[in-house]
C-alpha atoms as a PDB file:
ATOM      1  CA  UNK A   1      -6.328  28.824  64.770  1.00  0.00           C
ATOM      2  CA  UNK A   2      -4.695  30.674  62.234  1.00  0.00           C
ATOM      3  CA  UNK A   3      -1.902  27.830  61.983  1.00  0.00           C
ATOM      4  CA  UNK A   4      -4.947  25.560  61.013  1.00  0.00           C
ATOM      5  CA  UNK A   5      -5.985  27.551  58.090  1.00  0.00           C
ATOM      6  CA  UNK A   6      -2.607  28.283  56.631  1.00  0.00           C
ATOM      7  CA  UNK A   7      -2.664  24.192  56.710  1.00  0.00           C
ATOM      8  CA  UNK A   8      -6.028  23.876  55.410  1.00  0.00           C
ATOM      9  CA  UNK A   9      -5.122  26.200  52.614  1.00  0.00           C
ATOM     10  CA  UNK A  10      -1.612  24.790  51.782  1.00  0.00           C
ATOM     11  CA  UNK A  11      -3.739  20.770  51.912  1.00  0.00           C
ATOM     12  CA  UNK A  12      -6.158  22.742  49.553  1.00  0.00           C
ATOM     13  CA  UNK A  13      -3.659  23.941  47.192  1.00  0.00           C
ATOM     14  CA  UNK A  14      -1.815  20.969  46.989  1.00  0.00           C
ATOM     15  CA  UNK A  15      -4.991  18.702  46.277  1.00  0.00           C
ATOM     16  CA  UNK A  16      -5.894  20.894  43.503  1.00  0.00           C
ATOM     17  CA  UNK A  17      -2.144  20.691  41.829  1.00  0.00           C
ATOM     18  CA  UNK A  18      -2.896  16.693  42.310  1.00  0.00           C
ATOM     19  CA  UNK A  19      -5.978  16.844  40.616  1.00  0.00           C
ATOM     20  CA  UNK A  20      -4.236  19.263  37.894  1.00  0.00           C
ATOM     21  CA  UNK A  21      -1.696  16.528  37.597  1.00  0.00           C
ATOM     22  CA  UNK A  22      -3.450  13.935  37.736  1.00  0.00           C
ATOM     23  CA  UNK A  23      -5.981  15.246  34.642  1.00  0.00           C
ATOM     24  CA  UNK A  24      -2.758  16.095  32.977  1.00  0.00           C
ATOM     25  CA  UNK A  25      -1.288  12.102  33.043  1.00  0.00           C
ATOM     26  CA  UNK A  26      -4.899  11.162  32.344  1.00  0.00           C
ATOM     27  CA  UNK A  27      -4.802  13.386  28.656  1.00  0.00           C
ATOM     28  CA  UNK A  28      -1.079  12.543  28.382  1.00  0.00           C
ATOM     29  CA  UNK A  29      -1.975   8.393  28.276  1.00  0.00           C
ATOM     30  CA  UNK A  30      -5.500   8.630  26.036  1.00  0.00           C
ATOM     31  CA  UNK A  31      -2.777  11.147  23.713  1.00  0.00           C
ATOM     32  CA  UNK A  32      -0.150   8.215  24.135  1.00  0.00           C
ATOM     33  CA  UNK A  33      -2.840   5.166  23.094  1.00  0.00           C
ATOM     34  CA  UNK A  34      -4.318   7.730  20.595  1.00  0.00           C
ATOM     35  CA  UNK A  35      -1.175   7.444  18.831  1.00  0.00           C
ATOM     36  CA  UNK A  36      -0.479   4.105  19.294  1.00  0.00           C
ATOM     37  CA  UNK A  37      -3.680   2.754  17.475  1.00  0.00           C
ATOM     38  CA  UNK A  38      -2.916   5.715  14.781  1.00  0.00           C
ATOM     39  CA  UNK A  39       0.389   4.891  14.392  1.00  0.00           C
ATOM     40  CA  UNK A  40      -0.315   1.325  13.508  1.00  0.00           C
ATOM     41  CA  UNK A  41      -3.027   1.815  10.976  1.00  0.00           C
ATOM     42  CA  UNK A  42      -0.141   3.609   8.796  1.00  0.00           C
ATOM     43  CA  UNK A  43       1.372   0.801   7.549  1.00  0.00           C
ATOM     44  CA  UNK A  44      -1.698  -1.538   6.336  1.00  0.00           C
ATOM     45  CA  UNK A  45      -3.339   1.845   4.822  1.00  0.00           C
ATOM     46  CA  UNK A  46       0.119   2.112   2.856  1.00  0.00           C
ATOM     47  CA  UNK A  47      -0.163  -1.731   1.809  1.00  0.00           C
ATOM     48  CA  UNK A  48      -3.305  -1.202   1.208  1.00  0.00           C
ATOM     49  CA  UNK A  49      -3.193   1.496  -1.241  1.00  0.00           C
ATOM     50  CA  UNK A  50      -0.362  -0.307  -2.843  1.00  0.00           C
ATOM     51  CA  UNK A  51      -1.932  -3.148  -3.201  1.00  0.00           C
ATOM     52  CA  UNK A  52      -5.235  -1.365  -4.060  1.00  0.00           C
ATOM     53  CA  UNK A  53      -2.847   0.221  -6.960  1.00  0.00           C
ATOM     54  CA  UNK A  54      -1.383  -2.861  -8.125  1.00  0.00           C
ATOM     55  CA  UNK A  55      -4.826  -4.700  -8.546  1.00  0.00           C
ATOM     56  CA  UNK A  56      -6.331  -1.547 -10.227  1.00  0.00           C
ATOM     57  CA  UNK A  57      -4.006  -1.753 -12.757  1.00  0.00           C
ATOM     58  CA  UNK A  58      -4.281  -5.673 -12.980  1.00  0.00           C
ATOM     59  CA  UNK A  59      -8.348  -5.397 -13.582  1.00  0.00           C
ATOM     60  CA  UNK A  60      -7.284  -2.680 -16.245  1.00  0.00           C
ATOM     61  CA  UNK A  61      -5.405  -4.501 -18.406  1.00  0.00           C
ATOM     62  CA  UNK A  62      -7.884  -7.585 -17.489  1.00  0.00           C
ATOM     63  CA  UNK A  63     -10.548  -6.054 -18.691  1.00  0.00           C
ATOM     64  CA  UNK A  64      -8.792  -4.741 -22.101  1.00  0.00           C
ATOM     65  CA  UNK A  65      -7.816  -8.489 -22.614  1.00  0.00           C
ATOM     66  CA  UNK A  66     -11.311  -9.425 -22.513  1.00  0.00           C
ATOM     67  CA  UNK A  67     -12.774  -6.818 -24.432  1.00  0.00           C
ATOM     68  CA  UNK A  68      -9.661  -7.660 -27.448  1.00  0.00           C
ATOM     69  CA  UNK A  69     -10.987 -10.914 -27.308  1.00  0.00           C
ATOM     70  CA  UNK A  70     -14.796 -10.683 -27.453  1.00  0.00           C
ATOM     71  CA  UNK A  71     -14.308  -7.598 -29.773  1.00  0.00           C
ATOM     72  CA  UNK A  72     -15.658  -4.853 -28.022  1.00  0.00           C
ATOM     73  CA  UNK A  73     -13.435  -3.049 -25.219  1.00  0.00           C
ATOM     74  CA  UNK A  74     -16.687  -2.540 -22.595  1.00  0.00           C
ATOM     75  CA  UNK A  75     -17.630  -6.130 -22.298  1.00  0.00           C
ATOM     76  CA  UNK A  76     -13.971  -6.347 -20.812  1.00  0.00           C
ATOM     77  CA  UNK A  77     -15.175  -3.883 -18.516  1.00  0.00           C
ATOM     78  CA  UNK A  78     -18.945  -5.038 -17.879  1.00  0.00           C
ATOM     79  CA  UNK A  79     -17.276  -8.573 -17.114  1.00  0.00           C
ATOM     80  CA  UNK A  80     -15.254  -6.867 -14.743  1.00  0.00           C
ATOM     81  CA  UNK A  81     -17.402  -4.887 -13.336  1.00  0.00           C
ATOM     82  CA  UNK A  82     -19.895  -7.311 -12.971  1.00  0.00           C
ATOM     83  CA  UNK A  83     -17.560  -9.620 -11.103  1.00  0.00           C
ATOM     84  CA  UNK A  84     -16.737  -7.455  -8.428  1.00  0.00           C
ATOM     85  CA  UNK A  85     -20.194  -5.808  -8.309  1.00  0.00           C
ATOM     86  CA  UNK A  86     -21.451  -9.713  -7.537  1.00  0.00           C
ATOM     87  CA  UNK A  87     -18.264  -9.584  -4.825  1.00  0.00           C
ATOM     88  CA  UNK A  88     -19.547  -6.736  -3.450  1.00  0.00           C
ATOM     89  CA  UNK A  89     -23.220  -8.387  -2.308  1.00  0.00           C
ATOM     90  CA  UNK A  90     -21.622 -11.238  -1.002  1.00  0.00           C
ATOM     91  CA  UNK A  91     -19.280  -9.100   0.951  1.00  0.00           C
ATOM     92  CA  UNK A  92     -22.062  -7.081   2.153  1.00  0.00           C
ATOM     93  CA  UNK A  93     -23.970 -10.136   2.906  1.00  0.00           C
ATOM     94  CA  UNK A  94     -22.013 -12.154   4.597  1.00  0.00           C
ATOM     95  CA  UNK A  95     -18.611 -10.545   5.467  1.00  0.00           C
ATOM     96  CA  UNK A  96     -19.964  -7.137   7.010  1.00  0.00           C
ATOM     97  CA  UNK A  97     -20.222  -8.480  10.824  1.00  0.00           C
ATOM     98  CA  UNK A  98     -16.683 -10.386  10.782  1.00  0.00           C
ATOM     99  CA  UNK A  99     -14.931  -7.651   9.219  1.00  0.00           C
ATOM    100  CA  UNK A 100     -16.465  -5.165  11.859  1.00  0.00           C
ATOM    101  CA  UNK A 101     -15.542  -7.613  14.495  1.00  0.00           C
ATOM    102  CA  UNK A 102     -12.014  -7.906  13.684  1.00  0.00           C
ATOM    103  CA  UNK A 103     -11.471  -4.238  13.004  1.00  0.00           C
ATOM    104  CA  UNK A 104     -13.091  -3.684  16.494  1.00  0.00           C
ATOM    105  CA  UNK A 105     -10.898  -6.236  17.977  1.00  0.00           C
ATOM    106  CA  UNK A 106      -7.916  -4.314  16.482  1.00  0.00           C
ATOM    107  CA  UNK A 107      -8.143  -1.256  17.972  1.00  0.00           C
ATOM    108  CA  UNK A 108      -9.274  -2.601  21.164  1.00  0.00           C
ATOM    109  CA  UNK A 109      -5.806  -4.783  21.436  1.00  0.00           C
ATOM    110  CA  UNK A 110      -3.868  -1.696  19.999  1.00  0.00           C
ATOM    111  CA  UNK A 111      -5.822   0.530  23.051  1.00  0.00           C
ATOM    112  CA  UNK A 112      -5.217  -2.231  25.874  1.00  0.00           C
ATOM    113  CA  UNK A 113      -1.865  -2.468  25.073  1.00  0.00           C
END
């Protein structure tokens, strides 16, 4: 009888390190594809910015040019603004569900990977 329980309790103990393991692999791979989707987001944020940079400066200067030529230096910048506020309700109109799609879609390939 007492050769049962010293089984019973040696099973017991070794389930629990399995389920201790087991939770362990389980944080180890969500940590793993965690890092995967963060990992490659890093290099279209950097793009991004750089690009976001380069066409900040481009509507800059844009918007000087216009305002030298229709004499005042804010309708440069009312033009500008103007265009992308106009880009800005179209995206929001019509581009809001693709763009959520295909960002979804992104991070669900990057997490199934």
């Amino acid at each position: 009888m007492e050769d049962n329980t010293l089984q019973f309790d040696l099973l017991w103990k070794r389930a629990i390190e399995f389920g201790k393991t087991n939770l362990e692999l389980i944080k180890l791979k969500i940590l793993d594809k965690l890092l995967a989707v963060f990992s490659s987001l890093i290099p279209p944020i950097i793009v991004f910015l750089l690009a976001g940079s380069f066409y900040f400066f481009l509507n800059f200067a844009l918007a000087l040019w216009l305002g030298d030529l229709l004499g005042n230096a804010y309708y440069g910048y009312l033009i500008v603004a103007g265009f992308y506020g106009f880009l800005a309700i179209i995206a929001h109109l019509f581009l809001q569900k693709p763009i959520k799609r295909m960002v979804s879609n992104y991070i669900i390939k990057q997490v199934l990977k």
